[in-house]
PDB file of N, CA and C in Angstrom:
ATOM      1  N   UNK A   1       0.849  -1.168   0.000  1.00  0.00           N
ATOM      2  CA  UNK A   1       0.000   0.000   0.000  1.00  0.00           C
ATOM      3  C   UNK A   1       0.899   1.237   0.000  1.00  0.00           C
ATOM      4  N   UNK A   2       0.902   1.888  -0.721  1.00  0.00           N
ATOM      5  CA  UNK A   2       1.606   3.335  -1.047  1.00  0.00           C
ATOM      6  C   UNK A   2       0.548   4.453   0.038  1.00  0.00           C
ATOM      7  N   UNK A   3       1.388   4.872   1.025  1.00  0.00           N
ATOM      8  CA  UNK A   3       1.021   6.077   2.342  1.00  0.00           C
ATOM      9  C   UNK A   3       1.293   6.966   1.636  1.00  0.00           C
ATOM     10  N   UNK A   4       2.391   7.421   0.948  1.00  0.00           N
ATOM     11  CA  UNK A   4       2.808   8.772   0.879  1.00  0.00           C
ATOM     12  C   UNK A   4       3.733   8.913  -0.329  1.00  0.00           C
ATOM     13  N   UNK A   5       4.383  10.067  -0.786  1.00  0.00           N
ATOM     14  CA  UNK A   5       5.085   9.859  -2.257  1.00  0.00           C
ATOM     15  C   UNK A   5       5.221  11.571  -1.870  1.00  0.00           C
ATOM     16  N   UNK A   6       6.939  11.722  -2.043  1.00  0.00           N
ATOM     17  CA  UNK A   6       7.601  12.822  -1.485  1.00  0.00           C
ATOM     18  C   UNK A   6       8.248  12.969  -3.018  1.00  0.00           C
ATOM     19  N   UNK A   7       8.688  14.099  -3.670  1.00  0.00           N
ATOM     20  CA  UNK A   7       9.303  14.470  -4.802  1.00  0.00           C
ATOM     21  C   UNK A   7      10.858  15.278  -3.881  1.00  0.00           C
ATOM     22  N   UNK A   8      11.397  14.435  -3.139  1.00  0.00           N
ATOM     23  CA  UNK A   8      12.703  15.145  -2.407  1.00  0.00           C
ATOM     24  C   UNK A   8      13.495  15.952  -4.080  1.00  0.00           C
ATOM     25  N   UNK A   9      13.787  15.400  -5.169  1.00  0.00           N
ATOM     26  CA  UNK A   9      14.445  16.033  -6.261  1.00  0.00           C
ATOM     27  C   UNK A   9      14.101  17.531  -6.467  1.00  0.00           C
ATOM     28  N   UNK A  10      12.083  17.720  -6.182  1.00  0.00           N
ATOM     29  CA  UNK A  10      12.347  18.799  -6.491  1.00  0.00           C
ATOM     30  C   UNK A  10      12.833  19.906  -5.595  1.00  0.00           C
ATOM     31  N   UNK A  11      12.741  19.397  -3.810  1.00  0.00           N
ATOM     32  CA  UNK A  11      13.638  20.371  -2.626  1.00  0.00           C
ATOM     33  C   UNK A  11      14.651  20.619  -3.435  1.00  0.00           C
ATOM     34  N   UNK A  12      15.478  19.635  -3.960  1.00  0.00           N
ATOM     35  CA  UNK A  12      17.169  19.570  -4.213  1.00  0.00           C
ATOM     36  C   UNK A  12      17.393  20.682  -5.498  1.00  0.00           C
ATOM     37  N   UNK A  13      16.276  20.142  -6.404  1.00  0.00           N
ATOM     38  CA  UNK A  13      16.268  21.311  -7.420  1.00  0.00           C
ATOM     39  C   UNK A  13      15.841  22.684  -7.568  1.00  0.00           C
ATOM     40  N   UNK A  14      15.418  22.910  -6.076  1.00  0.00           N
ATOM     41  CA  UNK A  14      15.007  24.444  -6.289  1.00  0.00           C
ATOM     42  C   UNK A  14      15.963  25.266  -6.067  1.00  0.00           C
ATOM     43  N   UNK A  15      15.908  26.682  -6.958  1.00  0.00           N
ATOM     44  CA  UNK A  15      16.739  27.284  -7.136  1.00  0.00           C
ATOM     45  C   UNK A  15      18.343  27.531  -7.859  1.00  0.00           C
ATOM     46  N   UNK A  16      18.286  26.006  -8.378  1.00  0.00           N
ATOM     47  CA  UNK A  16      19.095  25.543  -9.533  1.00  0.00           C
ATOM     48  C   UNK A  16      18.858  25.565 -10.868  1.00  0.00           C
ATOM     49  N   UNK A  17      17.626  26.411 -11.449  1.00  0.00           N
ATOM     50  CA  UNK A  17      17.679  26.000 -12.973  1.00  0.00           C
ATOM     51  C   UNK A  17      17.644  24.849 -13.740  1.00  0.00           C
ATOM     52  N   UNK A  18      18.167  23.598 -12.738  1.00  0.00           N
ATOM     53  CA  UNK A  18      18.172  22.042 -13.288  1.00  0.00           C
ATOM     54  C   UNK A  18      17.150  21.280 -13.281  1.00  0.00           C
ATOM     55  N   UNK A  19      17.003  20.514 -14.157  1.00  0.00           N
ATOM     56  CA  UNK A  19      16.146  19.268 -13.967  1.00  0.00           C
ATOM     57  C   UNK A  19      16.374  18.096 -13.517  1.00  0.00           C
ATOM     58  N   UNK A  20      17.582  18.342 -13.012  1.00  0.00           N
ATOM     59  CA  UNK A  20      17.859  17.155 -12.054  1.00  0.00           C
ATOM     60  C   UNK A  20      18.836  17.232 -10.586  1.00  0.00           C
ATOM     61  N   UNK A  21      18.945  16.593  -9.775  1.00  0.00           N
ATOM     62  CA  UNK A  21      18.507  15.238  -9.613  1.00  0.00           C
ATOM     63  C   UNK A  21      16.754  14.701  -9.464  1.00  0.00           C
ATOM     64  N   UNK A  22      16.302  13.843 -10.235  1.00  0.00           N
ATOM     65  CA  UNK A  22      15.296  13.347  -9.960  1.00  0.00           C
ATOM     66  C   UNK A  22      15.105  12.320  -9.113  1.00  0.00           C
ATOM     67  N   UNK A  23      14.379  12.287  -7.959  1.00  0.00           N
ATOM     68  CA  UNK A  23      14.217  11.768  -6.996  1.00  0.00           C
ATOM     69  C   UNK A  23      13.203  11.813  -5.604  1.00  0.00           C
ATOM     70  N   UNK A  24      12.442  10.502  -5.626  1.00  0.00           N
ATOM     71  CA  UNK A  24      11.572  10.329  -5.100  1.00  0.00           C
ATOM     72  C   UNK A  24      11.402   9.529  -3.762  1.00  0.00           C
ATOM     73  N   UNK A  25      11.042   9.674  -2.705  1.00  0.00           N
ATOM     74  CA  UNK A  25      10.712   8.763  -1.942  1.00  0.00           C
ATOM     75  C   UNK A  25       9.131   8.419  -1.690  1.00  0.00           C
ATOM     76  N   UNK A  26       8.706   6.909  -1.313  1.00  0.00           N
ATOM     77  CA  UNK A  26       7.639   6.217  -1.362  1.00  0.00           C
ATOM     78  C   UNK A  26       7.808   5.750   0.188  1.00  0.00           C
ATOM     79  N   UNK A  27       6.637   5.737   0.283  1.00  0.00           N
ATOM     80  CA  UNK A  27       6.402   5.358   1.625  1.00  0.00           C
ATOM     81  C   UNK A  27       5.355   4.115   1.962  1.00  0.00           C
ATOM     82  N   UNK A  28       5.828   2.956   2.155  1.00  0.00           N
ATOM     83  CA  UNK A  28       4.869   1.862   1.550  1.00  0.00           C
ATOM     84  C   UNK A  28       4.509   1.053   2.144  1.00  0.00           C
ATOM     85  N   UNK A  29       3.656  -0.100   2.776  1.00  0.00           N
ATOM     86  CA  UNK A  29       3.941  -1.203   3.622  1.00  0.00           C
ATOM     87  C   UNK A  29       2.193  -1.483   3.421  1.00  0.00           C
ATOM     88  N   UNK A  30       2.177  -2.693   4.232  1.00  0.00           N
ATOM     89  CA  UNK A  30       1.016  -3.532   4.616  1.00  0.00           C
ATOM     90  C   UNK A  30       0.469  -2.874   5.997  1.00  0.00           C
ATOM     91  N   UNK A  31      -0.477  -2.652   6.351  1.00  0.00           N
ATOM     92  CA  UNK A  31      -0.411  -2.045   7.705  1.00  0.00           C
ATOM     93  C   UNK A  31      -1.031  -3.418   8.556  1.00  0.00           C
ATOM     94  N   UNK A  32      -1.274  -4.780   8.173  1.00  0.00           N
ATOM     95  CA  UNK A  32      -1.382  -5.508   8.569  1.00  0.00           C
ATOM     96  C   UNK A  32      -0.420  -6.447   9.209  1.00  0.00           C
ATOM     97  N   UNK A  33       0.560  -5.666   8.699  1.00  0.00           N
ATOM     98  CA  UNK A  33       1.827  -6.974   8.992  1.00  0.00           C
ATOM     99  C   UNK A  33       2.535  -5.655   9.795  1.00  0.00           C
ATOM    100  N   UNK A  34       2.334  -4.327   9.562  1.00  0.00           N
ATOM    101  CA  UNK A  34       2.596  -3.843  10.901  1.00  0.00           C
ATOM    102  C   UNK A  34       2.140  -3.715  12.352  1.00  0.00           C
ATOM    103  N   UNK A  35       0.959  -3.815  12.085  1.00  0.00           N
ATOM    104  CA  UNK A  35       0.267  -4.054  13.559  1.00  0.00           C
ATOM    105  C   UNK A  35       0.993  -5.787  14.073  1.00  0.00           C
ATOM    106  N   UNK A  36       0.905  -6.814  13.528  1.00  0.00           N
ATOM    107  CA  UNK A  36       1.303  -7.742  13.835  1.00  0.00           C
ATOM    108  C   UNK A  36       2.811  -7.846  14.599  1.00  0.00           C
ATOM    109  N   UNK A  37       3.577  -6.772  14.012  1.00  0.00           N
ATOM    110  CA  UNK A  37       5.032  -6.477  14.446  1.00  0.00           C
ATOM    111  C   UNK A  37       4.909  -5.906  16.090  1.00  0.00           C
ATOM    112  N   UNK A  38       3.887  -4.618  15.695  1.00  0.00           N
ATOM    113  CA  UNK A  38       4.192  -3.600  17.028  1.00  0.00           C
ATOM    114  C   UNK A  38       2.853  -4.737  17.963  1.00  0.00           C
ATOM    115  N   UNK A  39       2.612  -5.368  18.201  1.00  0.00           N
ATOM    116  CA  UNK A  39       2.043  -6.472  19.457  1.00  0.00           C
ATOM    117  C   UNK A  39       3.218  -7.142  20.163  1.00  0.00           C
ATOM    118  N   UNK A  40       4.164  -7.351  19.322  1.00  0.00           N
ATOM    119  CA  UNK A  40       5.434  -7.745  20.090  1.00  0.00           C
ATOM    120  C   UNK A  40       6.460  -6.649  19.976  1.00  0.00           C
ATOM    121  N   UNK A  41       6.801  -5.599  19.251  1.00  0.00           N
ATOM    122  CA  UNK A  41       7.555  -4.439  19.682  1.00  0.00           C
ATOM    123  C   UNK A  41       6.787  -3.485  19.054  1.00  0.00           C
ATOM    124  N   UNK A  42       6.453  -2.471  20.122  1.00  0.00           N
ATOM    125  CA  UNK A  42       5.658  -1.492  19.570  1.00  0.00           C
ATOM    126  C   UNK A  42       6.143  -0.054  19.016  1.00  0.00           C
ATOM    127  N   UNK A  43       7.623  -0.303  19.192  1.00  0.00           N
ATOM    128  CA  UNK A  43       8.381   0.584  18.368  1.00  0.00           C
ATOM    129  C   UNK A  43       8.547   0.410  16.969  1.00  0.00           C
ATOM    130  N   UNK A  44       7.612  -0.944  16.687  1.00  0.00           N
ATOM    131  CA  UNK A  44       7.909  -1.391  15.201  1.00  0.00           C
ATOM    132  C   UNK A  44       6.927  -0.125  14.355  1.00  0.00           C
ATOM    133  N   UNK A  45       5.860   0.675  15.114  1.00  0.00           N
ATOM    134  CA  UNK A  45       5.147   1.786  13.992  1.00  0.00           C
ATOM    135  C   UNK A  45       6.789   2.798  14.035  1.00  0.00           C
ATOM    136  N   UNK A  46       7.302   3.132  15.028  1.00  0.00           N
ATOM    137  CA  UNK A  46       8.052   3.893  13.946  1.00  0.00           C
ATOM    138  C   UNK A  46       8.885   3.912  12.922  1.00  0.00           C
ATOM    139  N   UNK A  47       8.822   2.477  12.170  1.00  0.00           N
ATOM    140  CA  UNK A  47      10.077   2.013  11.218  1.00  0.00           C
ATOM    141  C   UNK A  47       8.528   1.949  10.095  1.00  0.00           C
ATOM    142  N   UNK A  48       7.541   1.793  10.600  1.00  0.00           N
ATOM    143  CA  UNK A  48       6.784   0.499   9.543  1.00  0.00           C
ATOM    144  C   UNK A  48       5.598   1.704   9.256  1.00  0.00           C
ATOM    145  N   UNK A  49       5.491   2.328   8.479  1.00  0.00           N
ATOM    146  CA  UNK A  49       5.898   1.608   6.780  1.00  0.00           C
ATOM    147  C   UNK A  49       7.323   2.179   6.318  1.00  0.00           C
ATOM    148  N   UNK A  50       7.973   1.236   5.298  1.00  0.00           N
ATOM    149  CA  UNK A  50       8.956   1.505   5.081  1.00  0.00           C
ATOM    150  C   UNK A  50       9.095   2.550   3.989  1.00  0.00           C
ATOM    151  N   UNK A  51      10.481   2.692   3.708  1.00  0.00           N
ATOM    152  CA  UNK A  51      10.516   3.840   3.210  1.00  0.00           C
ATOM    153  C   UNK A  51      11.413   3.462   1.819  1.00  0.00           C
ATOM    154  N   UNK A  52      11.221   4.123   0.686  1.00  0.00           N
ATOM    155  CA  UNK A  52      12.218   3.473  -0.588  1.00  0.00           C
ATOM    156  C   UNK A  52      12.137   4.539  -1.663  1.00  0.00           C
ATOM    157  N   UNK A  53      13.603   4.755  -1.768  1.00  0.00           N
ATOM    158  CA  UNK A  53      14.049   6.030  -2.716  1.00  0.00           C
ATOM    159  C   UNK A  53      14.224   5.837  -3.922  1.00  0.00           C
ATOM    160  N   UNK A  54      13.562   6.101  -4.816  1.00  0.00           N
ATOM    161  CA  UNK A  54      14.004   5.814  -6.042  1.00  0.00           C
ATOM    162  C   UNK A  54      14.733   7.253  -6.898  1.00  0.00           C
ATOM    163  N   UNK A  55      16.472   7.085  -6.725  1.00  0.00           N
ATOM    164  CA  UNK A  55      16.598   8.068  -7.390  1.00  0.00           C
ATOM    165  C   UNK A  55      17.414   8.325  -8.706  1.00  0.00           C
ATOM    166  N   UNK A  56      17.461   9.319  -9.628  1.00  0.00           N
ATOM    167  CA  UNK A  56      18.684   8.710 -10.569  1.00  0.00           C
ATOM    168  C   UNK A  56      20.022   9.827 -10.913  1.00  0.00           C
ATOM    169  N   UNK A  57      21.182   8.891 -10.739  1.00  0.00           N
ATOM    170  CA  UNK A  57      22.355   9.658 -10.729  1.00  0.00           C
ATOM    171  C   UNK A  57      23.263   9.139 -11.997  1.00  0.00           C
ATOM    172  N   UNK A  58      24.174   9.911 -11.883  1.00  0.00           N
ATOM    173  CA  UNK A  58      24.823  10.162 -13.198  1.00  0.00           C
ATOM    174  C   UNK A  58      24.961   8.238 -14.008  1.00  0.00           C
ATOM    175  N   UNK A  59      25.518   7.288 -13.452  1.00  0.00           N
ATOM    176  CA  UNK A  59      25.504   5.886 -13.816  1.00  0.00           C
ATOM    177  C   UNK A  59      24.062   5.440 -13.497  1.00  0.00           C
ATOM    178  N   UNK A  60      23.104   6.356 -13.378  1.00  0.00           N
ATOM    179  CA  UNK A  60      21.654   5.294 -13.587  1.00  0.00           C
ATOM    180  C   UNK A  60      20.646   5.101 -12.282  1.00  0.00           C
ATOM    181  N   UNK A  61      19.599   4.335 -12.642  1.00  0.00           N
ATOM    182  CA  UNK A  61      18.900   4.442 -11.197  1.00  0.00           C
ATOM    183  C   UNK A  61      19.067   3.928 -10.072  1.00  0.00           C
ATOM    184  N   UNK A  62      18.689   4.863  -8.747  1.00  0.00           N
ATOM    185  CA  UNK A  62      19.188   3.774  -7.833  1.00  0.00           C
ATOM    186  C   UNK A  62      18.023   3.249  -6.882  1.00  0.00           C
ATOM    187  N   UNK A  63      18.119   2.428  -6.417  1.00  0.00           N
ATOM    188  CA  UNK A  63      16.786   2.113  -5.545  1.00  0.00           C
ATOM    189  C   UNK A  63      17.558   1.659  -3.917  1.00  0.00           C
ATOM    190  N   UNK A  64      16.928   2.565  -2.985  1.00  0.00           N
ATOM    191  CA  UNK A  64      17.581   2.285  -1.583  1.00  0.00           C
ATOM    192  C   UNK A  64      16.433   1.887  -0.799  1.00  0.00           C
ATOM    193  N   UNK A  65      16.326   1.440   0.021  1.00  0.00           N
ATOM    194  CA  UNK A  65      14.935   0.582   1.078  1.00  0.00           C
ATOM    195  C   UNK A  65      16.468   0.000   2.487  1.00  0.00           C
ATOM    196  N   UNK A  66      15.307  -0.058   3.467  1.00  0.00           N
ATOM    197  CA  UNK A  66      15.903  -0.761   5.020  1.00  0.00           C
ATOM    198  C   UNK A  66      14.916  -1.985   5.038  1.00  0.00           C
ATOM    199  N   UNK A  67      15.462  -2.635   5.336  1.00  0.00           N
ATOM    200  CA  UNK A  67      14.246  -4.043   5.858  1.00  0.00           C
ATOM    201  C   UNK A  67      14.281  -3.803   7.057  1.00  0.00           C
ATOM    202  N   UNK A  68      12.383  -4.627   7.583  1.00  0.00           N
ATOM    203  CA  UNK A  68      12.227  -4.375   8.447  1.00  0.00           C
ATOM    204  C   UNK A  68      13.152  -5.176   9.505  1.00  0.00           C
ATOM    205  N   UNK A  69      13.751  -6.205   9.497  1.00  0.00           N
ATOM    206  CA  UNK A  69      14.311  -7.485   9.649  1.00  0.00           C
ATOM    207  C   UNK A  69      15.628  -6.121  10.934  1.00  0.00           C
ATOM    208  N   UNK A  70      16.076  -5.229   9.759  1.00  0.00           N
ATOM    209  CA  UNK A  70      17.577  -4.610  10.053  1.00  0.00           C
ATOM    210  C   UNK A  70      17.142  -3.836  11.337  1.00  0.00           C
ATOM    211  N   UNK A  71      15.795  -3.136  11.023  1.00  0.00           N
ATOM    212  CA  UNK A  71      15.214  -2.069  12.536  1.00  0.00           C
ATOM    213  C   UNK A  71      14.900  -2.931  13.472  1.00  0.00           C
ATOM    214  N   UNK A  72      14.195  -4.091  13.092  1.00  0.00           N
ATOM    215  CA  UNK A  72      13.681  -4.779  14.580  1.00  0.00           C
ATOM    216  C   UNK A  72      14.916  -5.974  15.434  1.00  0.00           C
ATOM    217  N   UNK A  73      15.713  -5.580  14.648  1.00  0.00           N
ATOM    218  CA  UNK A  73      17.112  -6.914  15.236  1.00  0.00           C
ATOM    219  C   UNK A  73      17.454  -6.265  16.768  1.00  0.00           C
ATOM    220  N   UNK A  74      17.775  -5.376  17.025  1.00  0.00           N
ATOM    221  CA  UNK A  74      18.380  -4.655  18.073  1.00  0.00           C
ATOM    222  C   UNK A  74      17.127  -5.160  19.424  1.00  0.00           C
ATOM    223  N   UNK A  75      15.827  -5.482  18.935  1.00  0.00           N
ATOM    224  CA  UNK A  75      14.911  -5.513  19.398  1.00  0.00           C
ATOM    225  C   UNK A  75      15.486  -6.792  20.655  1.00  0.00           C
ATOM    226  N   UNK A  76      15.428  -7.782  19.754  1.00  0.00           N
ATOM    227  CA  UNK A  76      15.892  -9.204  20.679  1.00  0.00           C
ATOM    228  C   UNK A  76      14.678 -10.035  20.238  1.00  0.00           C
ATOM    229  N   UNK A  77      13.484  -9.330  19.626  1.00  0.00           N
ATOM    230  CA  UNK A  77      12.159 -10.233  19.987  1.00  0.00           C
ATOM    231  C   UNK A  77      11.925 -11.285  18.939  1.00  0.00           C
ATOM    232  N   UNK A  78      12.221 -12.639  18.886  1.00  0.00           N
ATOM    233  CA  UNK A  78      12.037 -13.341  17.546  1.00  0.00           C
ATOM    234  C   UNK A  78      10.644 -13.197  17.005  1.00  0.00           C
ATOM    235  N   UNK A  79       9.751 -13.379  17.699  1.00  0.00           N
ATOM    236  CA  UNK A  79       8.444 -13.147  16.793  1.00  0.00           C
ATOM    237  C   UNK A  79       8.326 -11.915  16.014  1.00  0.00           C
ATOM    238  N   UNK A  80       8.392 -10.648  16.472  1.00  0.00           N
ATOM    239  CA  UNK A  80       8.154  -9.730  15.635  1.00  0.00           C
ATOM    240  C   UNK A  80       9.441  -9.878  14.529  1.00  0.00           C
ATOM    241  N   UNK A  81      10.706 -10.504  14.780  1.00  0.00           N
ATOM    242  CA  UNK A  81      11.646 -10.842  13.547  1.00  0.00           C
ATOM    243  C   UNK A  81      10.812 -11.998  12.607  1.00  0.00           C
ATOM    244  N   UNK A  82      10.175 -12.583  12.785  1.00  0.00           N
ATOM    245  CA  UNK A  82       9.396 -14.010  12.512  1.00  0.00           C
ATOM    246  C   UNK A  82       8.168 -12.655  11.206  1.00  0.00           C
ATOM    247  N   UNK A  83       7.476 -12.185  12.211  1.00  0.00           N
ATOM    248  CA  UNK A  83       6.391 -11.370  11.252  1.00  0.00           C
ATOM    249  C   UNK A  83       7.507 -10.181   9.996  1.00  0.00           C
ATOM    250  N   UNK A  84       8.598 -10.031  10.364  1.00  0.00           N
ATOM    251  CA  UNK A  84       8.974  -9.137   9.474  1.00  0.00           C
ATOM    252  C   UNK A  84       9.667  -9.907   8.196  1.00  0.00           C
ATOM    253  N   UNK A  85      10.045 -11.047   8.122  1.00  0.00           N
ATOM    254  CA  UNK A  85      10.875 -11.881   7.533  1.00  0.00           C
ATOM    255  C   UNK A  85       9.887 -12.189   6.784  1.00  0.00           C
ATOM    256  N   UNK A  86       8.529 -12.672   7.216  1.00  0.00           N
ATOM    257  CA  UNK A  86       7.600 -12.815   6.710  1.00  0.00           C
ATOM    258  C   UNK A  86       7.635 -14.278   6.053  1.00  0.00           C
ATOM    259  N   UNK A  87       6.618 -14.888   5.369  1.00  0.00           N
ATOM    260  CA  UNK A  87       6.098 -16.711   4.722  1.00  0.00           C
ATOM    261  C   UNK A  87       7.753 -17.119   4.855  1.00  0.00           C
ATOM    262  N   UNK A  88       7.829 -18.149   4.886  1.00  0.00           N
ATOM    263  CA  UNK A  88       8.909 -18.786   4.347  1.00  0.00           C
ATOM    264  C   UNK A  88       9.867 -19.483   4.980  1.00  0.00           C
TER     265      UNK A  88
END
């Protein structure tokens, strides 16, 4: 599910005359599989939904994202690592 959709390129491009850098961030997640997280760490809403940049630089596009796996490790809690890892 797409929350939100930020045009950060055009902050970067104002006041430059340029049309680039183009670059976007998305803000995206299941909010089902976040509630499932924050029952066992409830610090998991502030990671969840995640976040993923799609931007493009001189060699091409880049795509950056965190898993949830990387925010909730510090946690200790295997289940909410279990719901973020998700089927499998």
């Amino acid at each position: 599910m797409l929350f939100a959709e930020f045009d950060h390129g055009a902050i970067v491009r104002s006041g430059t005359n340029r049309g680039t850098p183009r670059m976007i961030r998305f803000v995206i997640g299941n909010p089902l599989i976040m509630r499932e997280m924050a029952k066992h760490v409830p610090d998991a809403g502030s990671y969840a939904p995640v976040t993923v940049l799609v931007d493009e630089r001189a060699d091409g596009v880049h795509l950056s994202y965190d898993r949830m796996t990387s925010f909730l490790a510090p946690y200790n809690n295997p289940e909410a690592l279990k719901v973020a890892r998700g089927p499998g």
